[in-house]
N, C-alpha and C. Protein backbone atom coordinates (compact mmCIF):
# COMPACT_ATOMS: atom_id res chain seq x y z
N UNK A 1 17.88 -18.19 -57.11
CA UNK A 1 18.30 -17.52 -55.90
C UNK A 1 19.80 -17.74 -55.77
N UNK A 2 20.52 -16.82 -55.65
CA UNK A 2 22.06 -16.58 -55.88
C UNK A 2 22.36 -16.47 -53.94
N UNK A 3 23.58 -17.24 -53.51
CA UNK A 3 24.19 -17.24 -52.45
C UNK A 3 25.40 -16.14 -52.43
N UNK A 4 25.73 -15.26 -51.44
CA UNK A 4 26.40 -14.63 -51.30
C UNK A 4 27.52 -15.06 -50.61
N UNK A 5 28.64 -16.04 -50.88
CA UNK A 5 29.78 -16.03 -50.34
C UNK A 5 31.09 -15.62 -50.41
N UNK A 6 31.92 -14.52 -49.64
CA UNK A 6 33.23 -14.07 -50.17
C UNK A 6 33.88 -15.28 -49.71
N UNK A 7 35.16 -14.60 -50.59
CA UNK A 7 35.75 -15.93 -49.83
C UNK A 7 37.06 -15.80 -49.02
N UNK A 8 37.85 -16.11 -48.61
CA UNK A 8 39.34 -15.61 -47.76
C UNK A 8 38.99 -14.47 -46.83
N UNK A 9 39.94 -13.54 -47.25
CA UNK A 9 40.41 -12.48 -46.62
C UNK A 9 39.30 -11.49 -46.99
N UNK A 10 38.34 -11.79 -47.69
CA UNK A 10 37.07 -10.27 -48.44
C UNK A 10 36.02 -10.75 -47.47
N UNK A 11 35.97 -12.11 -47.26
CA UNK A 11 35.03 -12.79 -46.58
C UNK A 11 34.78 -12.30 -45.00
N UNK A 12 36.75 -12.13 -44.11
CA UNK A 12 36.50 -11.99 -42.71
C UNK A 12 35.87 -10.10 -42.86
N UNK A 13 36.55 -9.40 -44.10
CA UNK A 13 36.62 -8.07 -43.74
C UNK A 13 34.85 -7.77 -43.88
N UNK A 14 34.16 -8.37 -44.32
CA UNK A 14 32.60 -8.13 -44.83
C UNK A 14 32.24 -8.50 -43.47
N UNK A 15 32.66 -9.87 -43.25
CA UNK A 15 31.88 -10.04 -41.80
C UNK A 15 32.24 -9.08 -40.69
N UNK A 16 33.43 -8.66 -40.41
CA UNK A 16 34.09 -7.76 -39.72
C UNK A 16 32.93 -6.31 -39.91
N UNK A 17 33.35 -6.13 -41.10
CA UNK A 17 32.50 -4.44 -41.30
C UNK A 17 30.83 -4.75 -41.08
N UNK A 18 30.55 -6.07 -40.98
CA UNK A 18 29.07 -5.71 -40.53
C UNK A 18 28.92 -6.50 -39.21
N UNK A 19 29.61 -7.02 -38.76
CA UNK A 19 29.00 -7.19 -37.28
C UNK A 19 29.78 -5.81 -36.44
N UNK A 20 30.73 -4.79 -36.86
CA UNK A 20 31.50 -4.45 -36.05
C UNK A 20 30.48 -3.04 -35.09
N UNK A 21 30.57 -3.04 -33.68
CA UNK A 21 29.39 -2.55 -33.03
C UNK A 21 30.50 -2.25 -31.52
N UNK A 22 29.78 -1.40 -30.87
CA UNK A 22 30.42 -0.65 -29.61
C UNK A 22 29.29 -1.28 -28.92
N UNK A 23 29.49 -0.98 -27.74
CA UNK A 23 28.63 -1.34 -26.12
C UNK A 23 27.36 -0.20 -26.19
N UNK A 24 27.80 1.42 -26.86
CA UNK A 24 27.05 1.78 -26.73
C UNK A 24 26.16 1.90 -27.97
N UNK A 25 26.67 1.56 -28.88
CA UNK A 25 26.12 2.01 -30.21
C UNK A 25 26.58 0.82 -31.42
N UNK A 26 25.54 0.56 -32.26
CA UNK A 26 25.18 -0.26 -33.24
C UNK A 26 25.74 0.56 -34.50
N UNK A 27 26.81 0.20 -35.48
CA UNK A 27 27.10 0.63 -36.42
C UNK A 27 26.38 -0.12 -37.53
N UNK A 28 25.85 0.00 -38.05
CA UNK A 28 25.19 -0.86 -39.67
C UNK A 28 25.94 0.08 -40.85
N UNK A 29 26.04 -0.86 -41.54
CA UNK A 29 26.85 -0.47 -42.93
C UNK A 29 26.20 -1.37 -43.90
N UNK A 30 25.73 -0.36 -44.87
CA UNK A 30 25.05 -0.66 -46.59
C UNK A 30 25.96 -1.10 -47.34
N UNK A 31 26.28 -2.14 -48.02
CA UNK A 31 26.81 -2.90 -48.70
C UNK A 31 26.45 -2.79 -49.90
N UNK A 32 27.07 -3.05 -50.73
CA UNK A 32 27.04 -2.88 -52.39
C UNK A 32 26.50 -4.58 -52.48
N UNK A 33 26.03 -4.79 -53.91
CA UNK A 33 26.16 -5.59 -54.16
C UNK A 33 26.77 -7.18 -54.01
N UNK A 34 28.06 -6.90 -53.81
CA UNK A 34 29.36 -7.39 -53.89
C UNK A 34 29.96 -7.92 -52.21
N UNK A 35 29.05 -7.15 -51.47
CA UNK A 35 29.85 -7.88 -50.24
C UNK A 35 30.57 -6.54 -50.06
N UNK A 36 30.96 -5.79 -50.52
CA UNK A 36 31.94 -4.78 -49.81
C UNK A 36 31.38 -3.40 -49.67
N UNK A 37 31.63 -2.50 -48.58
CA UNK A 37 31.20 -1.33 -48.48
C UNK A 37 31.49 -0.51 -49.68
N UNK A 38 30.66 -0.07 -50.08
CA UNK A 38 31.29 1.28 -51.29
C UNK A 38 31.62 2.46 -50.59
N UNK A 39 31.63 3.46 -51.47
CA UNK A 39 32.76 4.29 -50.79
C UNK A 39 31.71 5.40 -50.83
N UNK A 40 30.37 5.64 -50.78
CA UNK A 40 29.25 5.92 -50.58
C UNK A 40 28.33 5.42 -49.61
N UNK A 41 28.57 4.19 -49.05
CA UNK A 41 27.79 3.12 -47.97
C UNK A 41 27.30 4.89 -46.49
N UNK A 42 25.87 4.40 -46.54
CA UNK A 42 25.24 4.84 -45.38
C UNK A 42 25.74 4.20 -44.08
N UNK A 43 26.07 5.28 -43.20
CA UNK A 43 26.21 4.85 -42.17
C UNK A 43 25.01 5.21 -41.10
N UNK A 44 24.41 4.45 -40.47
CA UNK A 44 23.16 4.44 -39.36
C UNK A 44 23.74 4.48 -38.22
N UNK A 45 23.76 5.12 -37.08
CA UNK A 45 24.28 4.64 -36.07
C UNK A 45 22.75 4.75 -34.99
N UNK A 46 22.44 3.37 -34.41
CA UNK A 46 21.29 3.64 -33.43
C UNK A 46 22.24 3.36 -32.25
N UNK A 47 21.35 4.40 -30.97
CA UNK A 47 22.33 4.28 -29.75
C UNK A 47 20.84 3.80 -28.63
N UNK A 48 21.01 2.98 -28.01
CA UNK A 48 20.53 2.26 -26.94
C UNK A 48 20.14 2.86 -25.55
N UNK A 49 19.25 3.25 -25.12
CA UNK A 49 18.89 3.70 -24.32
C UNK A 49 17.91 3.05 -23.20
N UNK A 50 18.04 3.13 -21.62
CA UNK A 50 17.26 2.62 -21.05
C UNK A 50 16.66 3.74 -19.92
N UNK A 51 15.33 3.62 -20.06
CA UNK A 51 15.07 4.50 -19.34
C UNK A 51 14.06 4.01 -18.12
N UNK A 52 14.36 4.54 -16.90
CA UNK A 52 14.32 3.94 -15.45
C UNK A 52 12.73 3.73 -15.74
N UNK A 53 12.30 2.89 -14.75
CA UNK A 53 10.83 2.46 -14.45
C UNK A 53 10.64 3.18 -13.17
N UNK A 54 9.55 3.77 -12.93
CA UNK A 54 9.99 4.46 -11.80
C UNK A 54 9.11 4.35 -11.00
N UNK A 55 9.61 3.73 -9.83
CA UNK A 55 8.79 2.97 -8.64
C UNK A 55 7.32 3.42 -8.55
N UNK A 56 6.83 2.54 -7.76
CA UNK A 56 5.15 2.63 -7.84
C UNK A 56 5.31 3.22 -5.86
N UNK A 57 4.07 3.37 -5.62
CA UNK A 57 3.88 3.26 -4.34
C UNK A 57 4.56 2.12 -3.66
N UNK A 58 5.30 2.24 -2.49
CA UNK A 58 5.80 1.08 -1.64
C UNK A 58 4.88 1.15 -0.59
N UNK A 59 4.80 -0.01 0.08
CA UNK A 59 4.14 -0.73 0.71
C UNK A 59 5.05 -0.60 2.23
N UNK A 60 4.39 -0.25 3.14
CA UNK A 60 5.55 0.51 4.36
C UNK A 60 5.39 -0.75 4.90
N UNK A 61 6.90 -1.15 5.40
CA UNK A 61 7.34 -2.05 5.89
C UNK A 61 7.10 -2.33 7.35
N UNK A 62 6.54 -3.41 7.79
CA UNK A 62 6.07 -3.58 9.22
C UNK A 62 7.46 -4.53 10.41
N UNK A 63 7.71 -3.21 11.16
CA UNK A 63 8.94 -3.78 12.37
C UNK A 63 8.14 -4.99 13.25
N UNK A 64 7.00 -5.40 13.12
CA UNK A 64 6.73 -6.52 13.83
C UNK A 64 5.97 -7.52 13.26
N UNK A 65 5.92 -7.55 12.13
CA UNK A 65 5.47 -9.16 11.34
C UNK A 65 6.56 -10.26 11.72
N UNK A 66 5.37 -11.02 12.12
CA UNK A 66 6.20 -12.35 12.38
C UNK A 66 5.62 -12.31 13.86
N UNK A 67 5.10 -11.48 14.42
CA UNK A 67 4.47 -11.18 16.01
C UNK A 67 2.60 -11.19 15.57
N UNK A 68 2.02 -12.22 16.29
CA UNK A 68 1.04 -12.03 16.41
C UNK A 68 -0.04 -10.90 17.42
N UNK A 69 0.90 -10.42 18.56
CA UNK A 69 0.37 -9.40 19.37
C UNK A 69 1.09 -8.84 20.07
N UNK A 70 1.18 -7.68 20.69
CA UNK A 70 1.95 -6.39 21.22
C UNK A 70 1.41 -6.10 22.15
N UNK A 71 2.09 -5.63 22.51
CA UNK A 71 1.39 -4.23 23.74
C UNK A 71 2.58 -2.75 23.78
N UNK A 72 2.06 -1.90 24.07
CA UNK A 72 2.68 -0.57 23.80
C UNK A 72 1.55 0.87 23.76
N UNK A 73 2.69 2.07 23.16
CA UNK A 73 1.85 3.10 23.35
C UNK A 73 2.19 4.07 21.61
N UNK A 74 0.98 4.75 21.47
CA UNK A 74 1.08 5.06 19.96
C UNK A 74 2.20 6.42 20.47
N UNK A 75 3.49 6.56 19.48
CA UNK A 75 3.94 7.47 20.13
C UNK A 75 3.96 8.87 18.66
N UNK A 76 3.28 8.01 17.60
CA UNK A 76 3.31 8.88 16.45
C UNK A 76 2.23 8.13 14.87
N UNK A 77 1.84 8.69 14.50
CA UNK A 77 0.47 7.81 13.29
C UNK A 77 0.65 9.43 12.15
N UNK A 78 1.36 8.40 11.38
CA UNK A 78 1.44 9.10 9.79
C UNK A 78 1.46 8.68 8.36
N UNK A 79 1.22 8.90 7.56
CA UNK A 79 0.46 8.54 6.37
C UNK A 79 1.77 8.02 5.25
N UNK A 80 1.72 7.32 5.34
CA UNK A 80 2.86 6.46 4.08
C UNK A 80 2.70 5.67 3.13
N UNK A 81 2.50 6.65 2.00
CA UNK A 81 1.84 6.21 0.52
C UNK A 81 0.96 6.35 0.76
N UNK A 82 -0.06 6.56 1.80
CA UNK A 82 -1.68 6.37 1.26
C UNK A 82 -2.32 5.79 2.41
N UNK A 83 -1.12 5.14 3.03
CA UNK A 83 -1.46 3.98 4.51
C UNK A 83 -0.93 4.88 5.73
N UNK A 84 -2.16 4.64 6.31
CA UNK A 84 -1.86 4.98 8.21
C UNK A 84 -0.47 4.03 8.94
N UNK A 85 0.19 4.44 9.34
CA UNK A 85 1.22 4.06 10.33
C UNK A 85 1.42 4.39 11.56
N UNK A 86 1.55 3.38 12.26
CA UNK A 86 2.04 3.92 14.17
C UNK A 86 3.22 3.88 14.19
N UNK A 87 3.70 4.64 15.11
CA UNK A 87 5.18 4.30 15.43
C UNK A 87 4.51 4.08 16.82
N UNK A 88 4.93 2.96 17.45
CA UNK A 88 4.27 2.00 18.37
C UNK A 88 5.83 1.70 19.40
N UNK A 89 5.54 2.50 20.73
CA UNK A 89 6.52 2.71 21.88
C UNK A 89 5.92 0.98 22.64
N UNK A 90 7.06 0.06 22.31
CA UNK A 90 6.64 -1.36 23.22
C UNK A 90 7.11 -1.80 24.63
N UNK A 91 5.56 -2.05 24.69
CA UNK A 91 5.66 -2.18 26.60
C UNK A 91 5.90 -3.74 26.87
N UNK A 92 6.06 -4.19 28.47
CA UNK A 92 5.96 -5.35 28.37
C UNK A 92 4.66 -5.73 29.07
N UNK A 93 4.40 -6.93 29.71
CA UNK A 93 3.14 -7.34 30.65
C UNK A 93 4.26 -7.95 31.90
N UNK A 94 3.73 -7.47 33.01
CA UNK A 94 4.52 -8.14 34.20
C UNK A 94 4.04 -9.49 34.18
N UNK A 95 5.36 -10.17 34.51
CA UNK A 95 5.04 -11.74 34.54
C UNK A 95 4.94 -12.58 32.99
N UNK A 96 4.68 -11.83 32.17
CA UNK A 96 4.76 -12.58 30.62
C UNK A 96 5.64 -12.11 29.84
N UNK A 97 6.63 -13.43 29.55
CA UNK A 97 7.64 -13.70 28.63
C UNK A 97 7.03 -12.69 27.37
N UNK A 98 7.95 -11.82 26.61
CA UNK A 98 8.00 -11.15 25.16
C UNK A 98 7.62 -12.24 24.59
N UNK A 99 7.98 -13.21 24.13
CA UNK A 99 7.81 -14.58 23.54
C UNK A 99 6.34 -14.88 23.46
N UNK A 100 5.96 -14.80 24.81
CA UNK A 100 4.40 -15.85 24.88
C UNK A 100 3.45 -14.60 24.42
N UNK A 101 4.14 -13.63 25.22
CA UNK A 101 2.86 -12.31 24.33
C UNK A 101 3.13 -11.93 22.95
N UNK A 102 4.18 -12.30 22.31
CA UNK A 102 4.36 -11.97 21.00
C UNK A 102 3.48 -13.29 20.54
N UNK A 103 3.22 -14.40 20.63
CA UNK A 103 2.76 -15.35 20.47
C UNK A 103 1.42 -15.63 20.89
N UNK A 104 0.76 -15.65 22.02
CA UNK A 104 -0.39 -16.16 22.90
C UNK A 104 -0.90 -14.48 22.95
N UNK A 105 -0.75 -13.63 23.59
CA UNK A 105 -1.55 -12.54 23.42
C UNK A 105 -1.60 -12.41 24.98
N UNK A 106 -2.56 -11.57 25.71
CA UNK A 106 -2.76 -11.82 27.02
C UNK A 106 -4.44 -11.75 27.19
N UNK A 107 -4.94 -11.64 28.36
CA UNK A 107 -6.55 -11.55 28.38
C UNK A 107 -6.37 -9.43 28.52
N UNK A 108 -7.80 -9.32 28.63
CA UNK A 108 -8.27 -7.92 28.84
C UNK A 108 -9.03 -7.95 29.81
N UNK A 109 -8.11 -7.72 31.17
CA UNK A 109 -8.70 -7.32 32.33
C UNK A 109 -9.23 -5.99 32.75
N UNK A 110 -10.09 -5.77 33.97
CA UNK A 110 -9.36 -4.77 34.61
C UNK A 110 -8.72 -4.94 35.45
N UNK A 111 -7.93 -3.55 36.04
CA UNK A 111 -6.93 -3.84 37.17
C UNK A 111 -6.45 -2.53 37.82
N UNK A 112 -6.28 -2.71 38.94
CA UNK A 112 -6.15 -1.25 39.65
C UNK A 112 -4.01 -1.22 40.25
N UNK A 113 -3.82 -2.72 39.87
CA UNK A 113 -2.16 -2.11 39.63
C UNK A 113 -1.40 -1.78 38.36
N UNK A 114 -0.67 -2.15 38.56
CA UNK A 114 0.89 -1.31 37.17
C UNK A 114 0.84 -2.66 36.78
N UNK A 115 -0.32 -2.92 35.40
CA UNK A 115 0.15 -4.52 34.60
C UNK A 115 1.31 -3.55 33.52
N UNK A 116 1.64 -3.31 33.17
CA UNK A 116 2.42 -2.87 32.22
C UNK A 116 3.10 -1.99 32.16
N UNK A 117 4.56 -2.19 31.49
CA UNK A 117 6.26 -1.01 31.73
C UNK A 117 6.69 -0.80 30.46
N UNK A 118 7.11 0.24 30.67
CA UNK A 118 7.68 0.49 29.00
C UNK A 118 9.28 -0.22 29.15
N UNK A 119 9.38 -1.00 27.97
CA UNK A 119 10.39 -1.90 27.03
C UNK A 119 11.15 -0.98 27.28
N UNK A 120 11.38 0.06 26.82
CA UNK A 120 12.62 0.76 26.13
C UNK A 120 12.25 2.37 26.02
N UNK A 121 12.72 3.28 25.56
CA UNK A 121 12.70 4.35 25.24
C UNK A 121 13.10 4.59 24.04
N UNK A 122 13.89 4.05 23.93
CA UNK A 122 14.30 4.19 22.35
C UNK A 122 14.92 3.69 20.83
N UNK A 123 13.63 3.16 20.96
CA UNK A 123 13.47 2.63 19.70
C UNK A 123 12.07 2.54 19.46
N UNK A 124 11.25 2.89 18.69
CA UNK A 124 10.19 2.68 17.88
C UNK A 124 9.92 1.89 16.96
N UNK A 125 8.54 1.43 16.85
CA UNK A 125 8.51 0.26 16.22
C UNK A 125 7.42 0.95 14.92
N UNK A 126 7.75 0.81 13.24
CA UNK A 126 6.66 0.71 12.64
C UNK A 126 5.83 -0.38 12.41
N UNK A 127 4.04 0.33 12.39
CA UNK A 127 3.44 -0.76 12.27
C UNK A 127 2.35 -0.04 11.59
N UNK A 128 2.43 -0.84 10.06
CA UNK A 128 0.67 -0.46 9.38
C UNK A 128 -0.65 -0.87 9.55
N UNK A 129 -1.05 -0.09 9.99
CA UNK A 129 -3.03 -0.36 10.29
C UNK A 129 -3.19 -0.67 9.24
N UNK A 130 -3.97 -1.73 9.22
CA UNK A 130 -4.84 -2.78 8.24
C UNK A 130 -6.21 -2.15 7.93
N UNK A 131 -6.76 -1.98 6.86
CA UNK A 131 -8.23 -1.43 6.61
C UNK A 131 -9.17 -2.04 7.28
N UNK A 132 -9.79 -1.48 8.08
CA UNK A 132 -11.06 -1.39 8.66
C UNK A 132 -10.64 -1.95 10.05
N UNK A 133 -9.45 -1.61 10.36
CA UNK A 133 -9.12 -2.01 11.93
C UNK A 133 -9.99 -1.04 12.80
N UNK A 134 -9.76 -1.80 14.08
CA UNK A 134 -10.72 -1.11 14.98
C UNK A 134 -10.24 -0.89 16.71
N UNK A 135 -10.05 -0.30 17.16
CA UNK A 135 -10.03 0.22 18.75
C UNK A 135 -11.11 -0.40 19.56
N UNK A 136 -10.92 -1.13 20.36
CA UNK A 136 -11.70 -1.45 21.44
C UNK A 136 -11.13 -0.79 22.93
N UNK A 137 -12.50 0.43 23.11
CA UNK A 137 -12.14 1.15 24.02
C UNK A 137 -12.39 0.79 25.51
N UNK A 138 -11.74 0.04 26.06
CA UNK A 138 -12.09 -0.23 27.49
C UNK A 138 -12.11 0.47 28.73
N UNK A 139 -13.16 -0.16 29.41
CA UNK A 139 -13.29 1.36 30.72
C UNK A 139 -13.33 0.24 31.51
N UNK A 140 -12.56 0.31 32.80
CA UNK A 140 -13.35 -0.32 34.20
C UNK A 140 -14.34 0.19 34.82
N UNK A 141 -15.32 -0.65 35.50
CA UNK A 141 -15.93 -0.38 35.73
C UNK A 141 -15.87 -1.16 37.76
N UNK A 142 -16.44 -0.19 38.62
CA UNK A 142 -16.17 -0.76 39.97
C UNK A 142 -17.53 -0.95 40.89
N UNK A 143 -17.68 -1.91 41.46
CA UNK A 143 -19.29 -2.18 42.05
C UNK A 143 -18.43 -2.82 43.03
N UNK A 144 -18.37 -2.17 44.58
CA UNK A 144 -17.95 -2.24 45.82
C UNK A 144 -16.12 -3.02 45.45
N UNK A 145 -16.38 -4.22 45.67
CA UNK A 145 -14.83 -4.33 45.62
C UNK A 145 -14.64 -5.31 44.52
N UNK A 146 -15.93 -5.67 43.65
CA UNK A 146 -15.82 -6.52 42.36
C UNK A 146 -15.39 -5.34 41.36
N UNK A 147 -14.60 -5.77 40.40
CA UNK A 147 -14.22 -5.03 39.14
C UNK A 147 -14.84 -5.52 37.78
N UNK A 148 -15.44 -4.54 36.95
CA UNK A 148 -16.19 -4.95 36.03
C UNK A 148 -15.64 -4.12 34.76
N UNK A 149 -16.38 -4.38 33.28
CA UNK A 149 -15.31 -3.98 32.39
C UNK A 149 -16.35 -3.51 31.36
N UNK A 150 -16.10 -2.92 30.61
CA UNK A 150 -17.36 -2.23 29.35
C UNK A 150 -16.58 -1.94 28.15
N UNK A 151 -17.05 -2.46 27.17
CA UNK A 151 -15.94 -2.41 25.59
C UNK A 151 -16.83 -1.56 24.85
N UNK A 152 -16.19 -0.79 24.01
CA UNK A 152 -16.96 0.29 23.40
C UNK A 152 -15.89 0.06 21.59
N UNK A 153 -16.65 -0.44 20.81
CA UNK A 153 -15.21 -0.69 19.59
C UNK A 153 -15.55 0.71 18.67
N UNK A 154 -14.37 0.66 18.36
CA UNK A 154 -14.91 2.23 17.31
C UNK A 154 -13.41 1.83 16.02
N UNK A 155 -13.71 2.94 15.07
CA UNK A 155 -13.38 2.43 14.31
C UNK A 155 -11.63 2.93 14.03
N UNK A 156 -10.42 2.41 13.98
CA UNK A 156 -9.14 2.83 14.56
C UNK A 156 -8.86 4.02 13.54
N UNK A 157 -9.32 4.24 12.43
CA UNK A 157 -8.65 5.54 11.34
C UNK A 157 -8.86 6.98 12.62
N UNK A 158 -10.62 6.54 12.73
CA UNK A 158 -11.17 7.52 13.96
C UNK A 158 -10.42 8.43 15.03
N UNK A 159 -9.94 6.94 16.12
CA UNK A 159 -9.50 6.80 17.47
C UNK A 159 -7.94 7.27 17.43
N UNK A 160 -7.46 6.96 15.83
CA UNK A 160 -5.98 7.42 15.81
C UNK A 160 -5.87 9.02 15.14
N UNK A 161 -6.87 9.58 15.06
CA UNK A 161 -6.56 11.01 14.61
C UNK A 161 -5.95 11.58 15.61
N UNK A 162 -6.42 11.39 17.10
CA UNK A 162 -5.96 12.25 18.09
C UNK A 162 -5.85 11.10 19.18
N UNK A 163 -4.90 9.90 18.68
CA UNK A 163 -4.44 9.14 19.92
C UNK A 163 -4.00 9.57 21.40
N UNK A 164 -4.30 8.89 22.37
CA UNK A 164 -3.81 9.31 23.60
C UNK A 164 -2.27 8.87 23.58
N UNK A 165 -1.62 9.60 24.20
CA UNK A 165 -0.01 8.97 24.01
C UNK A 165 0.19 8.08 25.33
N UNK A 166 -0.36 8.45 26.18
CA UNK A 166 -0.87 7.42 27.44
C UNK A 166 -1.57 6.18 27.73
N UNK A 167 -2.68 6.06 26.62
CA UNK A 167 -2.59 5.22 26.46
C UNK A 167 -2.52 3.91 26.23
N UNK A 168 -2.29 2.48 26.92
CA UNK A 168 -1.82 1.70 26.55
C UNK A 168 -2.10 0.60 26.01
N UNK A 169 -2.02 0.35 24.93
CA UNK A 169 -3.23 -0.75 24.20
C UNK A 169 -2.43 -2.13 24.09
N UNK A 170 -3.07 -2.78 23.80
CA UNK A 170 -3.17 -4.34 23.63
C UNK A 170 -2.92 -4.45 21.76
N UNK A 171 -2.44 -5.32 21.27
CA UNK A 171 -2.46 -4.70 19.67
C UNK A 171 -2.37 -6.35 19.02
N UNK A 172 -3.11 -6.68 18.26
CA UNK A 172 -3.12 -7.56 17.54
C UNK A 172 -3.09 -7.31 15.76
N UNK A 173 -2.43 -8.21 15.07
CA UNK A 173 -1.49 -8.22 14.21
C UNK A 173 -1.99 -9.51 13.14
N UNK A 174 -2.42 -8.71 11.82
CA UNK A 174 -2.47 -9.67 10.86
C UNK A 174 -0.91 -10.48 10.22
N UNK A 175 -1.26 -11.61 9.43
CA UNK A 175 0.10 -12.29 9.01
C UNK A 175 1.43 -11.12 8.38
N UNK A 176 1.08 -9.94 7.74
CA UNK A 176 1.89 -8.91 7.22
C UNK A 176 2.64 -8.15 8.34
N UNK A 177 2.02 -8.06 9.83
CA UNK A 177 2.75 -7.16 10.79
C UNK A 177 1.95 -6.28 10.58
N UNK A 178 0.51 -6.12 10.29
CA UNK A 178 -0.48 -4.51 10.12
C UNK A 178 -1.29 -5.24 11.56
N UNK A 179 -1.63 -3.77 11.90
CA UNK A 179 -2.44 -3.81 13.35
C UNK A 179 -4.03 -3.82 12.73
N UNK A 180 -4.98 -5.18 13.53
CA UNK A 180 -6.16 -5.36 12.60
C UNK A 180 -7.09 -5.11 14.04
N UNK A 181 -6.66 -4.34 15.31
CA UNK A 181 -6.96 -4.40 16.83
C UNK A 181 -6.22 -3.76 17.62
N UNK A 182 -6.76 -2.65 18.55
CA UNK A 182 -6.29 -2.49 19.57
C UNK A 182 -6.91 -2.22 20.36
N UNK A 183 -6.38 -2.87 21.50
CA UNK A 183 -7.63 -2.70 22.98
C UNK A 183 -6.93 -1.78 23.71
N UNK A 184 -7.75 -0.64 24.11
CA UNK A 184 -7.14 -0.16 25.62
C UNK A 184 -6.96 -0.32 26.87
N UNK A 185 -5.99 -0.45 27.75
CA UNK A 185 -6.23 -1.11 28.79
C UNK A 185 -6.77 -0.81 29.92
N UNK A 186 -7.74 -1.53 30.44
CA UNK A 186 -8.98 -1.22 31.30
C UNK A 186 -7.98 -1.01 33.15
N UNK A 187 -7.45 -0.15 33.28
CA UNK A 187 -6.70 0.26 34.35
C UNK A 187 -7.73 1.15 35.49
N UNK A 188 -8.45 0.69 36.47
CA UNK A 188 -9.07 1.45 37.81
C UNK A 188 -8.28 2.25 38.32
């Protein structure tokens, strides 16, 4: 087995003519025998190409993860990638800190005053329904001057085809920010 070494100045130009290469393109050069290009040497040129990966379905991003529960009104439900979305108008609860209801939740009364005001006007919140979420439809119910309450759950793909824009639900929230609940509020 014979070693191929030039030596000096034949040595850098061999190494030169075969590593020598662009950013975009790979030059290779056929060598004789001898270490040196002949004056016949094939030239190859391969050129490098990358071609994009191209996104999969995204996963619609939830404006209230990190909130365990809401309250608000559906002001829009549309299909992104494949997934149901609210755009969810947020109300507050009189008397409870954003904080403790983003946190603690509230009960599901009934009630014959104004428990709840709209936040804002403008700004909307997205929020993805979670599979197999569900609507709990509440009605008051009145027997002389006691107030009574009746839950009816149905299933939310259902209840959100033709949401009421009025309204106003109670909304609970898996760890992602997807709505896995919403109650309506039982108002006399």
């Amino acid at each position: 087995m014979s070693h191929f070494r030039p030596a000096g100045t034949s040595r850098r130009r061999a190494i030169a003519g075969a590593l020598s290469c662009s950013a975009a393109a790979f030059t290779l050069v056929a060598c004789a025998a001898g270490g040196n290009p002949t004056t016949n040497a094939e030239r190859v040129t391969v050129t490098e190409s990358v071609t994009p990966t191209p996104a999969g379905p995204q996963t619609p991003v939830s404006d209230v993860a990190g909130r365990r529960y809401d309250a608000g009104t559906v002001r829009q439900v549309k299909d992104s990638n494949g997934e149901l979305v609210l755009q969810l108008d947020r109300w507050t609860v009189k008397g409870v800190s954003d904080a403790k209801l983003a946190k603690d939740g509230v009960d599901i009364t009934p009630h014959t005053d104004t428990r709840f005001t709209n936040q804002n006007n403008d700004r909307l919140r997205t929020v993805p329904v979670a599979p197999g979420a569900t609507v709990v439809v509440n009605t008051c119910v009145k027997s002389g001057d006691h107030l009574g309450l009746t839950s009816t759950p149905q299933d939310a793909m259902s209840w959100l085809e033709q949401p009421n824009p009025d309204a106003v639900l109670l909304l609970t929230y898996d760890d992602a920010g997807r709505v896995v609940r919403m109650d309506t509020d039982p108002r006399c």
